[in-house]
Protein backbone atom coordinates (compact mmCIF):
# COMPACT_ATOMS: atom_id res chain seq x y z
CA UNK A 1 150.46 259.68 132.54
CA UNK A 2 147.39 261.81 133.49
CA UNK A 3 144.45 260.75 135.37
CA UNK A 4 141.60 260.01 132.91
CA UNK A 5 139.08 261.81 136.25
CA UNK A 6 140.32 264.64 136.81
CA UNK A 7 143.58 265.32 134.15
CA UNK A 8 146.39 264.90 137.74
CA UNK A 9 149.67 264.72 136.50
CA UNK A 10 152.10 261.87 137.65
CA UNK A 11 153.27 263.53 140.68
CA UNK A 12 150.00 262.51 142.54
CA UNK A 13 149.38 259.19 141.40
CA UNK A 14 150.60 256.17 142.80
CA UNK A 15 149.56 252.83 143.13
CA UNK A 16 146.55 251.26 143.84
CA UNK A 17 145.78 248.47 146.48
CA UNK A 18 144.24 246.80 143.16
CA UNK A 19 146.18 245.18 141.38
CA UNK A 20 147.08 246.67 137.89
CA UNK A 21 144.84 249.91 138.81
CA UNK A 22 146.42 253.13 139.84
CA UNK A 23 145.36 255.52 142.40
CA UNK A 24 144.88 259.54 142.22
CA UNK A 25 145.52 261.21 145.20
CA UNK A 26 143.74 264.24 143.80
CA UNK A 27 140.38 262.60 142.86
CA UNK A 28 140.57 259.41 144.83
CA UNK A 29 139.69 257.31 141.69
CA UNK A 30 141.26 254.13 140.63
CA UNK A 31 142.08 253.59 137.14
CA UNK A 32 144.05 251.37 134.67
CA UNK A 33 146.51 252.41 132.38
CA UNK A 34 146.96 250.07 129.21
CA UNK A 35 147.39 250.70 125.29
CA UNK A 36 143.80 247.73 124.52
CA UNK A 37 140.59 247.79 126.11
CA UNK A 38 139.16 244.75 125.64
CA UNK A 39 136.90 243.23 123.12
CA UNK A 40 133.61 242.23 124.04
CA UNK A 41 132.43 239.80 122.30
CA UNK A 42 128.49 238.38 121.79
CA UNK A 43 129.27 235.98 124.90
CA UNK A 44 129.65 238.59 126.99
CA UNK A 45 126.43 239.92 127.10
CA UNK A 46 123.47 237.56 128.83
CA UNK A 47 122.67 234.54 127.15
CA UNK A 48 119.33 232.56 127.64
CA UNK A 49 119.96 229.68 128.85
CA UNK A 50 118.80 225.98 127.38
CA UNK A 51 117.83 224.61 130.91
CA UNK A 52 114.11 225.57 131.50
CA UNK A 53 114.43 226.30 135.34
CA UNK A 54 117.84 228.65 134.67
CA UNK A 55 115.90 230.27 132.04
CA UNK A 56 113.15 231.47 134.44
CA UNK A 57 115.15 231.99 137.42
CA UNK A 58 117.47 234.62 135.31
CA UNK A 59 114.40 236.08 133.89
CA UNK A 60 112.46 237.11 136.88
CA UNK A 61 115.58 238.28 138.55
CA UNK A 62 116.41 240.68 135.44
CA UNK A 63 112.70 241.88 135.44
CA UNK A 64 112.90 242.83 139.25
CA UNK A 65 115.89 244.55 138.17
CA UNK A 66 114.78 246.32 135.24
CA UNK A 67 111.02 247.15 136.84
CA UNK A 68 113.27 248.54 140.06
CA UNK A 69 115.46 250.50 137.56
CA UNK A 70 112.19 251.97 135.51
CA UNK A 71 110.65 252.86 138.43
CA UNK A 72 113.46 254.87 139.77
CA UNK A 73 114.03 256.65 136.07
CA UNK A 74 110.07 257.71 135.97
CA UNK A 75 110.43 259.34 139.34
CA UNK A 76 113.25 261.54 138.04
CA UNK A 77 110.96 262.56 134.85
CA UNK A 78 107.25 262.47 136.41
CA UNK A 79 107.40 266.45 135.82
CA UNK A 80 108.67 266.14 132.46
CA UNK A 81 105.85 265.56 129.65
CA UNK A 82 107.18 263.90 126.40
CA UNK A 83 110.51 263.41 128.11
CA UNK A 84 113.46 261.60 125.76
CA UNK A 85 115.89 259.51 127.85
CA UNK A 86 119.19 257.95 126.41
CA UNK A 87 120.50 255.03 127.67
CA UNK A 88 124.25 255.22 127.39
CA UNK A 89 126.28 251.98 127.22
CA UNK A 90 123.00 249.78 127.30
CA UNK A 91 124.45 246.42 126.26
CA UNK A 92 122.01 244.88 123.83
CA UNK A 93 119.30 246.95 125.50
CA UNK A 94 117.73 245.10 128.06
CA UNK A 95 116.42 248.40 129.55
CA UNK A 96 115.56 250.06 126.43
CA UNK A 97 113.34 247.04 125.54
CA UNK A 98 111.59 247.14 129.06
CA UNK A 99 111.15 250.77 129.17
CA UNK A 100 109.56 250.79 125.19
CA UNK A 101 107.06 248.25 125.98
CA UNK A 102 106.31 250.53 129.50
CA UNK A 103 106.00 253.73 126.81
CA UNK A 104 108.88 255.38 127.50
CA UNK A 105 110.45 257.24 124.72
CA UNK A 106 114.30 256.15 124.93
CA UNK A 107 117.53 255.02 122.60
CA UNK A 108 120.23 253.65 123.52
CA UNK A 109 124.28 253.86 122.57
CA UNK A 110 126.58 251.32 122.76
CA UNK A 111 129.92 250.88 121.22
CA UNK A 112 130.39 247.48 121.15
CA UNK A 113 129.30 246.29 118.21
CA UNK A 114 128.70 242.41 119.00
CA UNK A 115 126.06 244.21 121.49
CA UNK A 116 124.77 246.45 119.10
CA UNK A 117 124.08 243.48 116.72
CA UNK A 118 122.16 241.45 119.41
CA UNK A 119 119.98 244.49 119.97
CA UNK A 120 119.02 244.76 116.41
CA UNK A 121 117.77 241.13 116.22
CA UNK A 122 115.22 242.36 118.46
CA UNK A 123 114.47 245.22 116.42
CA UNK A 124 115.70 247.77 119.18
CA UNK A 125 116.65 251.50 118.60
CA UNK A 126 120.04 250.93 119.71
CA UNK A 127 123.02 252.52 117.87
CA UNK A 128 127.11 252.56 118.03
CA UNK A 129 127.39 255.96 116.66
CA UNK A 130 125.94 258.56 118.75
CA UNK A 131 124.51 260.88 115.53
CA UNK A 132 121.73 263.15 117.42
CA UNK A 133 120.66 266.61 117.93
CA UNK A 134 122.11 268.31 120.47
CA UNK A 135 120.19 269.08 123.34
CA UNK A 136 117.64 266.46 122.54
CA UNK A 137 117.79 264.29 126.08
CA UNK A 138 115.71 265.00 128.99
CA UNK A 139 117.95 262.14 131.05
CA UNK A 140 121.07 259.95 130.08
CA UNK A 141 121.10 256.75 132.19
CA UNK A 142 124.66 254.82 132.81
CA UNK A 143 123.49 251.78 134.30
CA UNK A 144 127.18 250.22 135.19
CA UNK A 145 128.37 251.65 132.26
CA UNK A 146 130.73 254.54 132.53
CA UNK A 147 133.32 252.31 134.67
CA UNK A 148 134.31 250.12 130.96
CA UNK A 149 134.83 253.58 129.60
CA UNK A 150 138.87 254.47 129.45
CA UNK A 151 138.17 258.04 129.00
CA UNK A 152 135.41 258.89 131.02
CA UNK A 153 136.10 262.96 131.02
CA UNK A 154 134.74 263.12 127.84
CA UNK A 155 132.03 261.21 127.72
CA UNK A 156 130.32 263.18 130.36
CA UNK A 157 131.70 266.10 128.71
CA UNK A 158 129.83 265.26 125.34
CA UNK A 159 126.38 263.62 127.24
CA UNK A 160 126.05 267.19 128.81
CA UNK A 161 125.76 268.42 124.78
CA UNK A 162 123.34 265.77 124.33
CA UNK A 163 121.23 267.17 127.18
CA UNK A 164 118.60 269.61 127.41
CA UNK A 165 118.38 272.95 129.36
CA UNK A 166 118.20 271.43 132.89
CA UNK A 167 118.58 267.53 131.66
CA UNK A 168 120.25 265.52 133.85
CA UNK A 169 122.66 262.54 134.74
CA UNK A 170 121.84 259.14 136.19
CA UNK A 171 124.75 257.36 136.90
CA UNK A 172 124.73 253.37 138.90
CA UNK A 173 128.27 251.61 139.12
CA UNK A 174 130.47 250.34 142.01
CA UNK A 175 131.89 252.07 144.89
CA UNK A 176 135.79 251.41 144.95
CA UNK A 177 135.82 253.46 148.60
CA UNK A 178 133.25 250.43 149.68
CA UNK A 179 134.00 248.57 152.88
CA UNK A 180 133.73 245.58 150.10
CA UNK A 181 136.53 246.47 148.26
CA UNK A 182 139.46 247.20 150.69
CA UNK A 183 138.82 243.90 152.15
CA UNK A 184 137.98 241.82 149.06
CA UNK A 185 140.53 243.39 146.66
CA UNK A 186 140.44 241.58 143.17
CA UNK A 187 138.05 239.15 144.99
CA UNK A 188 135.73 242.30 145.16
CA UNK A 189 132.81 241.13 142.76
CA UNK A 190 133.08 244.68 140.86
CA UNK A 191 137.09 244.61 140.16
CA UNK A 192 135.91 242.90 137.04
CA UNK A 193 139.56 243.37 135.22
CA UNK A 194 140.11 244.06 132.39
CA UNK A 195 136.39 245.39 132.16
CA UNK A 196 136.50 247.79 134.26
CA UNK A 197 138.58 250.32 133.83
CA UNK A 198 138.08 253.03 136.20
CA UNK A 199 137.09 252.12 140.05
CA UNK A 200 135.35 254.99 140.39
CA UNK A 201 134.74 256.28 144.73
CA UNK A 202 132.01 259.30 145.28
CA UNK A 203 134.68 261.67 145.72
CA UNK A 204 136.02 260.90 142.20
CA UNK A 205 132.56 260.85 140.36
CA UNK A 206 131.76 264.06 142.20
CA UNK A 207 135.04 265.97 140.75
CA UNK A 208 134.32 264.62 137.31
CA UNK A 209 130.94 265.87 137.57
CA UNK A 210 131.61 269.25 138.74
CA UNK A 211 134.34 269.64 136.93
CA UNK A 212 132.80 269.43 133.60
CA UNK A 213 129.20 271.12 133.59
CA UNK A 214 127.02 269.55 136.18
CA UNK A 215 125.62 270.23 139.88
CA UNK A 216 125.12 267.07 141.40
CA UNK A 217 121.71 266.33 143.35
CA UNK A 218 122.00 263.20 144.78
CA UNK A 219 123.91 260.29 146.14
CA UNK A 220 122.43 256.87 146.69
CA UNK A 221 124.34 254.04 148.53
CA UNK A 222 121.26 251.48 148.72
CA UNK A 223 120.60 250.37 145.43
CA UNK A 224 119.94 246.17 145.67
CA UNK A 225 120.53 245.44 142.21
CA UNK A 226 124.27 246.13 142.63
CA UNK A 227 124.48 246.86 146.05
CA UNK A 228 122.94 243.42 147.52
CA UNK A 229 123.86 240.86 144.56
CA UNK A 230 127.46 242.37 144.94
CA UNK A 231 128.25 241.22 148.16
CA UNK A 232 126.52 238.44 147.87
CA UNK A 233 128.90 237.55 144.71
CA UNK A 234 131.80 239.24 146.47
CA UNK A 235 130.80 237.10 149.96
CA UNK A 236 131.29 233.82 147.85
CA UNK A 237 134.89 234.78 146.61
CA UNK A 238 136.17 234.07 149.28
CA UNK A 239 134.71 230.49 148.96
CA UNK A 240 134.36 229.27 145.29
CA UNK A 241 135.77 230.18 142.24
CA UNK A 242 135.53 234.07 141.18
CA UNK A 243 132.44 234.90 140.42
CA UNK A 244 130.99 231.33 139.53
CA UNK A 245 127.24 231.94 140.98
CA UNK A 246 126.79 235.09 138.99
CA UNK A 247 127.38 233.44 135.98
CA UNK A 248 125.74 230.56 136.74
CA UNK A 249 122.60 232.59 137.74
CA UNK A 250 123.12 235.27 135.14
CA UNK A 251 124.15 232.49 132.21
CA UNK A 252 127.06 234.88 131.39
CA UNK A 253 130.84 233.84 130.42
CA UNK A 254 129.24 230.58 131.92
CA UNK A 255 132.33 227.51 131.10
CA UNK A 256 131.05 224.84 133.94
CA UNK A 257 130.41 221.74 133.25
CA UNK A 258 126.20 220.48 134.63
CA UNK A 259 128.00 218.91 137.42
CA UNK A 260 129.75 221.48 138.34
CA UNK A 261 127.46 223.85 137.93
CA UNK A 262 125.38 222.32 140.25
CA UNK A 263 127.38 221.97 142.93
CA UNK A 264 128.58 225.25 142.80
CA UNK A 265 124.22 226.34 142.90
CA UNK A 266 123.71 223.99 145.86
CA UNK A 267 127.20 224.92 147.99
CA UNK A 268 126.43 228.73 147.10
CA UNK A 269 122.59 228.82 148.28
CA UNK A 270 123.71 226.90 151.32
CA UNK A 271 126.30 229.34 152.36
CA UNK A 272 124.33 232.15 151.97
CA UNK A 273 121.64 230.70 154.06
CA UNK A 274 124.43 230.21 156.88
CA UNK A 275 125.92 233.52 156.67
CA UNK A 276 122.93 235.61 155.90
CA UNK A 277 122.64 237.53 159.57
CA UNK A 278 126.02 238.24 159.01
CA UNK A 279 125.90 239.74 155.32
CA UNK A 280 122.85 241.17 156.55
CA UNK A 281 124.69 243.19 159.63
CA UNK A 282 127.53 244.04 157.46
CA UNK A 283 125.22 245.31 154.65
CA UNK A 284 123.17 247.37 157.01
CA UNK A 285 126.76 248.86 158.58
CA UNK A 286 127.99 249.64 155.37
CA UNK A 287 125.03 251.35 154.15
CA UNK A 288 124.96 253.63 157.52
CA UNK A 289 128.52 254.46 156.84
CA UNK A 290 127.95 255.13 153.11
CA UNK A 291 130.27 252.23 152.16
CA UNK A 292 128.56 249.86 150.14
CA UNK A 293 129.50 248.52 147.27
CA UNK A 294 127.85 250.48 144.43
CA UNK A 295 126.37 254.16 144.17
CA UNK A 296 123.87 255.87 142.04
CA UNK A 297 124.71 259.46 141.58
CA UNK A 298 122.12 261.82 139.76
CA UNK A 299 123.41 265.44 138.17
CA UNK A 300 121.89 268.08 136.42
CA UNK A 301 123.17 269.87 133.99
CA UNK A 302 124.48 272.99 135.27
């Protein structure tokens, strides 16, 4: 057993304190080791949800999410004229359909092919076979993306032939090295088994990085839109069932009955409004001590 980061051998790996995951003492990343990834199927992905008032709630929350994400992609290519950006594991292209209608000239890749045929229904460029030029991409985006992959050495291996002279890297997923995750555990909003499969920290993204072709630039621990509604998710673990207000407010994997639903909404808003000054302290620790839980990491290729 090898360590899909950074190739270890068994002699440095041991296990994780996540359950199922183990641990690499050489890159400090956390992976699983299984024979199936699983399927992901068309419920999965978001879903638009029949109630009017759910519909518009989830909708202005992904467009603060995507305009936030846009904004930080066109500062990374506001040099670049006629830049080409590929959107690597996009889902059924939520981003690629906000960034097209802002003029940005991007595709997307995703291997899932429930995704893929969601994407098409809304005539997006968005493909499960990654058949392109070589050096064609100014930037490849991974927008909590690279974490489902079980071999994640080559992927940024081949993404650095899809790049250009100079392209570069932007990578957003979870920080397993978090303050977040040592307490929370599997509780930890982000554990997400069996989708994720590698719990990636910044020591292990920078040693897959360097080791295959790129100088990394940057490290960003802020990031709200996994950052924030993270522990926020990861806060009400401890309270309700896993994950129940993200899928409630997201309308994904959603199996509540109304009832329940709303008493999960109306128990969830009212401890958050309780405990806010303390999610608010430890959020504002955790970002001081570059522990939160999620990271944006941008590399060029070297």
């Amino acid at each position: 057993m090898n360590c899909p980061i950074c190739d270890n051998n068994d002699s440095r790996i041991v296990r994780s304190f996540f359950p199922r995951f183990y641990y690499c003492l050489n890159c400090e990343g956390h992976f699983l080791r299984e024979d199936s990834a699983p399927e992901y199927a068309e419920d999965y992905y978001e879903l638009e949800s029949r109630n009017l008032l759910s519909k518009s709630i989830t909708r202005a929350i992904r467009a603060f999410f995507l305009r936030a994400r846009f904004k930080k992609v066109k500062s990374i290519l506001k040099n670049i004229p006629n830049s080409v950006v590929l959107d690597y594991g996009c889902g059924p292209g939520n981003f690629v359909k906000y960034a097209l209608k802002k003029n940005l000239k991007i595709f997307g890749y995703e291997s899932s092919k429930s995704a893929v045929r969601l994407a098409k229904e809304n005539s997006l460029p968005v493909y499960d076979s990654v058949v392109i030029a070589q050096g064609k991409y100014d930037l490849i985006t991974f927008w909590g993306s690279l974490e489902h992959a079980d071999n994640p050495k080559d992927i940024v291996i081949k993404c650095r032939n899809y790049l250009k002279e100079g392209g570069k890297l932007l990578i957003a997923l979870q920080n397993a090295d978090s303050f977040e995750a040592r307490l929370a555990k599997e509780k930890w909003f982000h554990y997400d088994y069996p989708f994720h499969r590698i719990q990636f920290t910044p020591t292990a993204l920078k040693k897959i990085l360097e080791q295959n072709g790129y100088e990394v630039s940057s490290f960003d621990f802020f990031f709200p839109e996994y950052t924030v509604s993270g522990l926020i998710q990861t806060f009400l673990n401890f309270l309700f069932p896993k994950n129940a207000f993200y899928y409630v407010v997201s309308n994904r994997r959603l199996s509540a009955s109304s009832a329940k639903t709303i008493f999960i909404n109306l128990f969830s808003l009212l401890s958050l409004l309780v405990f806010s000054p303390i999610l608010l302290l430890f959020f504002l620790v955790a970002l001081v001590f570059k522990k939160t839980g999620a990271m944006v990491v941008l590399a060029k290729k070297a």
